[in-house]
Protein backbone atom coordinates (compact mmCIF):
# COMPACT_ATOMS: atom_id res chain seq x y z
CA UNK A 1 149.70 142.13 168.24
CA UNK A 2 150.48 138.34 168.58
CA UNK A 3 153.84 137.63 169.13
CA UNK A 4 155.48 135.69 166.20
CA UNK A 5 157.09 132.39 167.32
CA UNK A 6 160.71 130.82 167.18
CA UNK A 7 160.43 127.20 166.38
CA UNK A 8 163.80 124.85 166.07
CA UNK A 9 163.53 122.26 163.67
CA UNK A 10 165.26 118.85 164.37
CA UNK A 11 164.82 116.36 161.61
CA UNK A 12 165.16 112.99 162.65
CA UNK A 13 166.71 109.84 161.94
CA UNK A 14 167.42 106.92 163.44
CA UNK A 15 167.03 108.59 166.77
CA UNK A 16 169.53 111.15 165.99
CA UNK A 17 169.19 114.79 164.56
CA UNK A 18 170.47 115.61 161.35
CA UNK A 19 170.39 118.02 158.34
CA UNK A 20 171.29 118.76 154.55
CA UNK A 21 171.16 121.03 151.93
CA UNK A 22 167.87 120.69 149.87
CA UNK A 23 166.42 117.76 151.55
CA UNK A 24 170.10 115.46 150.61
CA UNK A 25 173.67 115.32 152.01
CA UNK A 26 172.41 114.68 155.50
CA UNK A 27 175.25 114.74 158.29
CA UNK A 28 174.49 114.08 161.75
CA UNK A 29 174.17 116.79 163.97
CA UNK A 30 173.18 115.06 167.54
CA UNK A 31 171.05 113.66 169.86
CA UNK A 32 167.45 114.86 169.69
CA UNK A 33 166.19 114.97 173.57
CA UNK A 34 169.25 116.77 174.36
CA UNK A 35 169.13 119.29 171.43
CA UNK A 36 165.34 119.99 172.17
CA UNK A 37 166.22 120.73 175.80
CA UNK A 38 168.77 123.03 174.52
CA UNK A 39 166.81 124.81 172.50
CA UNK A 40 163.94 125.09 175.28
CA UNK A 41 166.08 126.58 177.94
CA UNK A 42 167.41 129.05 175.44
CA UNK A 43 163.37 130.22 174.86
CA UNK A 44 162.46 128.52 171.92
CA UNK A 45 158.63 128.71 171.48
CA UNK A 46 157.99 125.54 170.49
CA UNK A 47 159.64 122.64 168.60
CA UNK A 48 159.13 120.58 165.56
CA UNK A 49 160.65 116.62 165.51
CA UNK A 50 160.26 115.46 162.11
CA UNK A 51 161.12 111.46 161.80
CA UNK A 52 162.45 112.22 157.97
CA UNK A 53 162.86 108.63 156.70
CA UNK A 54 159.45 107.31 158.19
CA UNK A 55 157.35 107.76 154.88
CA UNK A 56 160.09 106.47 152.48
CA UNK A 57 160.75 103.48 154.71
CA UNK A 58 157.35 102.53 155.25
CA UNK A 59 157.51 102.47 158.80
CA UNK A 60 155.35 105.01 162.19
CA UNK A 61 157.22 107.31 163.68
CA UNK A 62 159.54 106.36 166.77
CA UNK A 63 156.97 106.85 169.23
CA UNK A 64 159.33 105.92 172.44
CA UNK A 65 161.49 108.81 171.09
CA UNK A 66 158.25 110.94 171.91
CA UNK A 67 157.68 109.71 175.07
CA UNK A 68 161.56 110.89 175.91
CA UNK A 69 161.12 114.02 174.16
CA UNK A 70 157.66 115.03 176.70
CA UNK A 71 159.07 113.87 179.84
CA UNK A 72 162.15 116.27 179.01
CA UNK A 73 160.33 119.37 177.94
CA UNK A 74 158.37 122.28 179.28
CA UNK A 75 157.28 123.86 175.62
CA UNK A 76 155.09 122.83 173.26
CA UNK A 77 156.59 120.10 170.25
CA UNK A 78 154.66 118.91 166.82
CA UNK A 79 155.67 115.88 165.39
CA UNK A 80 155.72 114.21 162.11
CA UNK A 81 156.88 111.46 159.93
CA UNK A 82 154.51 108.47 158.80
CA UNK A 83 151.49 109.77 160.29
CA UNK A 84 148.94 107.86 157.76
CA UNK A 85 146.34 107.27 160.13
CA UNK A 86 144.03 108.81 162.82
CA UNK A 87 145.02 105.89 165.24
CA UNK A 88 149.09 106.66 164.56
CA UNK A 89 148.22 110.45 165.16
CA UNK A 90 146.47 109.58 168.61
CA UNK A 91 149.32 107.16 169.84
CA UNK A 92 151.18 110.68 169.35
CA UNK A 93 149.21 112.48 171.28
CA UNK A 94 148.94 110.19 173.72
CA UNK A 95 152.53 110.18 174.31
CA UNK A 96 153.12 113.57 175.04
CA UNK A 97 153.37 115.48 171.78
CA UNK A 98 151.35 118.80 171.41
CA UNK A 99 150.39 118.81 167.99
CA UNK A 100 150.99 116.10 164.76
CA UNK A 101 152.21 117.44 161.19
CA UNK A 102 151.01 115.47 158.38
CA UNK A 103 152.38 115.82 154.85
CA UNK A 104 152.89 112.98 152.23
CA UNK A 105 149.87 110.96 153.99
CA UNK A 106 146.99 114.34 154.24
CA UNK A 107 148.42 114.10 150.05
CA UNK A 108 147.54 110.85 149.32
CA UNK A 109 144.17 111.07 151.31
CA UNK A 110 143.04 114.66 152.53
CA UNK A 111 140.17 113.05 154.48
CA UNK A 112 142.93 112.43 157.16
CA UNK A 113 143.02 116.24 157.92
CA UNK A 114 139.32 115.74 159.01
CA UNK A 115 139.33 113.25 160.44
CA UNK A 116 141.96 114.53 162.64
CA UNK A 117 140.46 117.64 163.48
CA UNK A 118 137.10 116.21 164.31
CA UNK A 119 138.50 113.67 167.00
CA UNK A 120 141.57 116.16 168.94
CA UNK A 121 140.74 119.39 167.26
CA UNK A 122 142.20 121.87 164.40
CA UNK A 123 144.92 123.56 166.81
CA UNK A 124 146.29 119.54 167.33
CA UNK A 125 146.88 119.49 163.25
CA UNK A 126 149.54 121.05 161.50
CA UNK A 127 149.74 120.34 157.67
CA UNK A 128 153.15 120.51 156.10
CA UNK A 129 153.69 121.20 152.20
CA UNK A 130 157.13 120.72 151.07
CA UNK A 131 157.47 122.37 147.71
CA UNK A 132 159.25 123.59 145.32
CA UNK A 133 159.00 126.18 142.12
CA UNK A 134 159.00 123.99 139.05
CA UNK A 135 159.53 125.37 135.17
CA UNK A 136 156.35 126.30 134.80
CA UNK A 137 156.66 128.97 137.50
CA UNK A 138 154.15 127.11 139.91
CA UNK A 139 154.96 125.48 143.43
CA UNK A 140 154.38 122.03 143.42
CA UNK A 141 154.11 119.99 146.22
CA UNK A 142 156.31 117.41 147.04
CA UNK A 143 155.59 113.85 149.30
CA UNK A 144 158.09 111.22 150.87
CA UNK A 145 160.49 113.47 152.16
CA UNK A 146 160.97 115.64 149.00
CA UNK A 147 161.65 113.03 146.44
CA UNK A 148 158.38 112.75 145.10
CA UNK A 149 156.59 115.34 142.66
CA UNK A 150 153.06 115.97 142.84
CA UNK A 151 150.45 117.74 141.27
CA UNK A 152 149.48 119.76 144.45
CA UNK A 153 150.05 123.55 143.76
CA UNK A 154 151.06 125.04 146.87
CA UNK A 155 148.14 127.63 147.10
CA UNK A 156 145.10 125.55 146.18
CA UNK A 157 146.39 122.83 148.10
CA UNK A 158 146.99 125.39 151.55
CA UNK A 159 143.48 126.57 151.36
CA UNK A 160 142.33 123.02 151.24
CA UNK A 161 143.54 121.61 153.83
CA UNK A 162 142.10 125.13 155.95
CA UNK A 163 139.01 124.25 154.65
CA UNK A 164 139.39 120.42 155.67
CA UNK A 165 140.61 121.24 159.17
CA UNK A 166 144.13 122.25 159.91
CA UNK A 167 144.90 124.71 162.03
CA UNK A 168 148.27 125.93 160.81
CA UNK A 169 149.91 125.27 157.43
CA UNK A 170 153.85 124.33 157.76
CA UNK A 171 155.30 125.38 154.02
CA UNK A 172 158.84 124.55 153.53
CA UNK A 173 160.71 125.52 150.02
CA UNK A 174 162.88 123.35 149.43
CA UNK A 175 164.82 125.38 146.68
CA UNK A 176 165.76 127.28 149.52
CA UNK A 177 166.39 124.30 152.67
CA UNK A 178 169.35 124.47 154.50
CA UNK A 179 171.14 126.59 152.01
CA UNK A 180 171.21 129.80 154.79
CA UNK A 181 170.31 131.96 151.77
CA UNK A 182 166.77 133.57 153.11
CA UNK A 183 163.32 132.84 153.06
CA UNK A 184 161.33 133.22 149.81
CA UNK A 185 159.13 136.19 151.18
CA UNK A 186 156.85 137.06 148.48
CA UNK A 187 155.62 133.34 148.56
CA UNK A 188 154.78 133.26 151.75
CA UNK A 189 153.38 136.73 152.12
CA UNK A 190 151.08 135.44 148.96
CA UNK A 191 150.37 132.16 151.06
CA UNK A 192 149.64 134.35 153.77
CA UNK A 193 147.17 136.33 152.31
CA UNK A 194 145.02 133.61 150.97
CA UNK A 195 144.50 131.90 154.79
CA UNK A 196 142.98 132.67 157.66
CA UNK A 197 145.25 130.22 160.17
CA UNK A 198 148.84 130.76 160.62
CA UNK A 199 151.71 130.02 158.44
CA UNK A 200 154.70 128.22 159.33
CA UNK A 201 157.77 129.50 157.65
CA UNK A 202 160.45 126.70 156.76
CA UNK A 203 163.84 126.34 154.45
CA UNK A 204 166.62 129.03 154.27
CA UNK A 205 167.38 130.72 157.31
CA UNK A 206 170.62 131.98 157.54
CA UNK A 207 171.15 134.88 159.96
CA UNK A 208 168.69 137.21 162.33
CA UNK A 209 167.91 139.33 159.29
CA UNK A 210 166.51 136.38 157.43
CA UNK A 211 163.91 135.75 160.22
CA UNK A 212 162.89 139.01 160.42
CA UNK A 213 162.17 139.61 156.40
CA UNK A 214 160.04 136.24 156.82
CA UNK A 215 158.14 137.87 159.72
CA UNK A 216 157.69 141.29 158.50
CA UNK A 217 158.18 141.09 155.23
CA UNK A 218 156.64 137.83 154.29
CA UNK A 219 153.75 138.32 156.91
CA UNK A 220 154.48 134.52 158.66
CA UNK A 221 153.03 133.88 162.11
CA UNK A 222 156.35 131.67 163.10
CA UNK A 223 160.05 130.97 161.65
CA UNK A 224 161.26 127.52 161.75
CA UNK A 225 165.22 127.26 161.60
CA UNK A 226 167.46 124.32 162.12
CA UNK A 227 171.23 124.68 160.70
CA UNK A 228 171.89 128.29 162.35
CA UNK A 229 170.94 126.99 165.83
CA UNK A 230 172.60 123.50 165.57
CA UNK A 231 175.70 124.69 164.36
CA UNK A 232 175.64 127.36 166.80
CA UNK A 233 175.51 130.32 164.47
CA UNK A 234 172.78 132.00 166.76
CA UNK A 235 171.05 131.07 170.07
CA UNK A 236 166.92 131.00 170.19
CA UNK A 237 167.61 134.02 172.63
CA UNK A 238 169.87 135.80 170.61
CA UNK A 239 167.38 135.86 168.16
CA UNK A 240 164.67 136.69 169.64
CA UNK A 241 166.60 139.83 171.24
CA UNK A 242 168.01 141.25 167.53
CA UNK A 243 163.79 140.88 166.52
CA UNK A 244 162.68 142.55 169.44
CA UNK A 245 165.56 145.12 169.15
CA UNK A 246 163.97 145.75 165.87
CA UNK A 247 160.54 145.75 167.17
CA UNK A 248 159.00 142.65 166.16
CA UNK A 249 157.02 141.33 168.62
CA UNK A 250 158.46 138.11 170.35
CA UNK A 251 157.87 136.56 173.50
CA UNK A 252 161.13 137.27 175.77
């Protein structure tokens, strides 16, 4: 049995890490090299930067901050934020981080995904979906940081980008972000179902017993969390202890 991974999410901006309740109200929560070597000595699995603003202000994302970031840490880290090109993903890479997420950009041209993959490889590309349930009952996904609606459903567009390249698939609800209310399981354990890489879980952690619905229940191959480790709710070890306790399997 793989063991399921712990990721900490920091979202970034303007150098600092910060987070809200549904993708608004953002209050600085602090500095991101320190907070990702926190979270490494604690025995997070990996960790996610993602520069927030980047798309909606036009701009890459703060590649000197990812230089910082790799000479600091001894895990793996993904990055994202304004990645619209194979030549921004590379400078990435190049500076130390592990993998690149791409969200609003793999939207507005899924050729990227490919393109991607074919130069660094599938495990290097992580595509994120931000979405959210709309009237109709369907998950829509969403681009520049949440505020704009597309016509992406979440499933079709998931089992695209597999078949275009990515390696994992990063799904975030954002009905449920930052609200510490749980993990829509049934979604992801649908999501799960129709792929054959692994699934990133993402928006409404609250406590231990979240995680573990998300990873049993809702069949995901990794939890992302932000809130209930930077407001120090829960270490990344504590965690992983209560899941192992209950015999999920996580790396110790």
């Amino acid at each position: 049995m793989l063991a399921k991974r712990i990721i900490p999410c920091l979202d970034v901006k303007d150098g600092k890490v910060v987070k809200g309740i549904n993708f608004l109200g953002l209050k600085e929560v602090g500095d991101a090299v320190e907070l990702g070597r926190r979270y490494a000595e604690q025995g997070a699995d990996e960790l996610v930067y993602l520069d927030i603003s980047a798309t909606r202000e036009g701009r890459g994302t703060f590649v000197s901050l990812v230089r910082k970031v790799a000479e600091t840490l001894n895990i793996p880290f993904t990055v994202g934020g304004g990645i619209s090109s194979l030549e921004a993903a590379a400078a990435l890479l190049d500076e130390g981080a592990d993998k690149i997420t791409i969200n609003s950009a793999a939207i507005a041209r899924p050729e990227l995904i490919g393109e991607i993959a074919t130069r660094f490889g599938s495990q290097f590309v992580v595509v994120a979906i931000d979405a959210r349930q709309c009237a109709d009952g369907l998950w829509r996904a969403t681009t520049h940081g949440g505020t704009r609606e597309t016509s992406k459903e979440l499933f079709s567009w998931a089992r695209e980008a597999q078949e275009r390249g990515a390696g994992e698939i990063l799904f975030t609800s954002m009905d449920h972000d930052g609200t510490a209310g749980g993990y829509p399981c049934g979604v992801y354990a649908a999501l799960n179902g129709q792929l054959s890489i692994p699934v990133i879980a993402s928006g409404g952690a609250g406590s231990v017993a979240d995680i573990a619905a998300v990873l049993t229940e809702g069949k995901a191959d990794a939890a992302l969390a932000a809130s209930i480790f930077h407001y120090g709710q829960y270490t990344v070890g504590q965690v992983k202890s209560e899941l192992a306790r209950q015999g999920i399997a996580v790396r110790l």
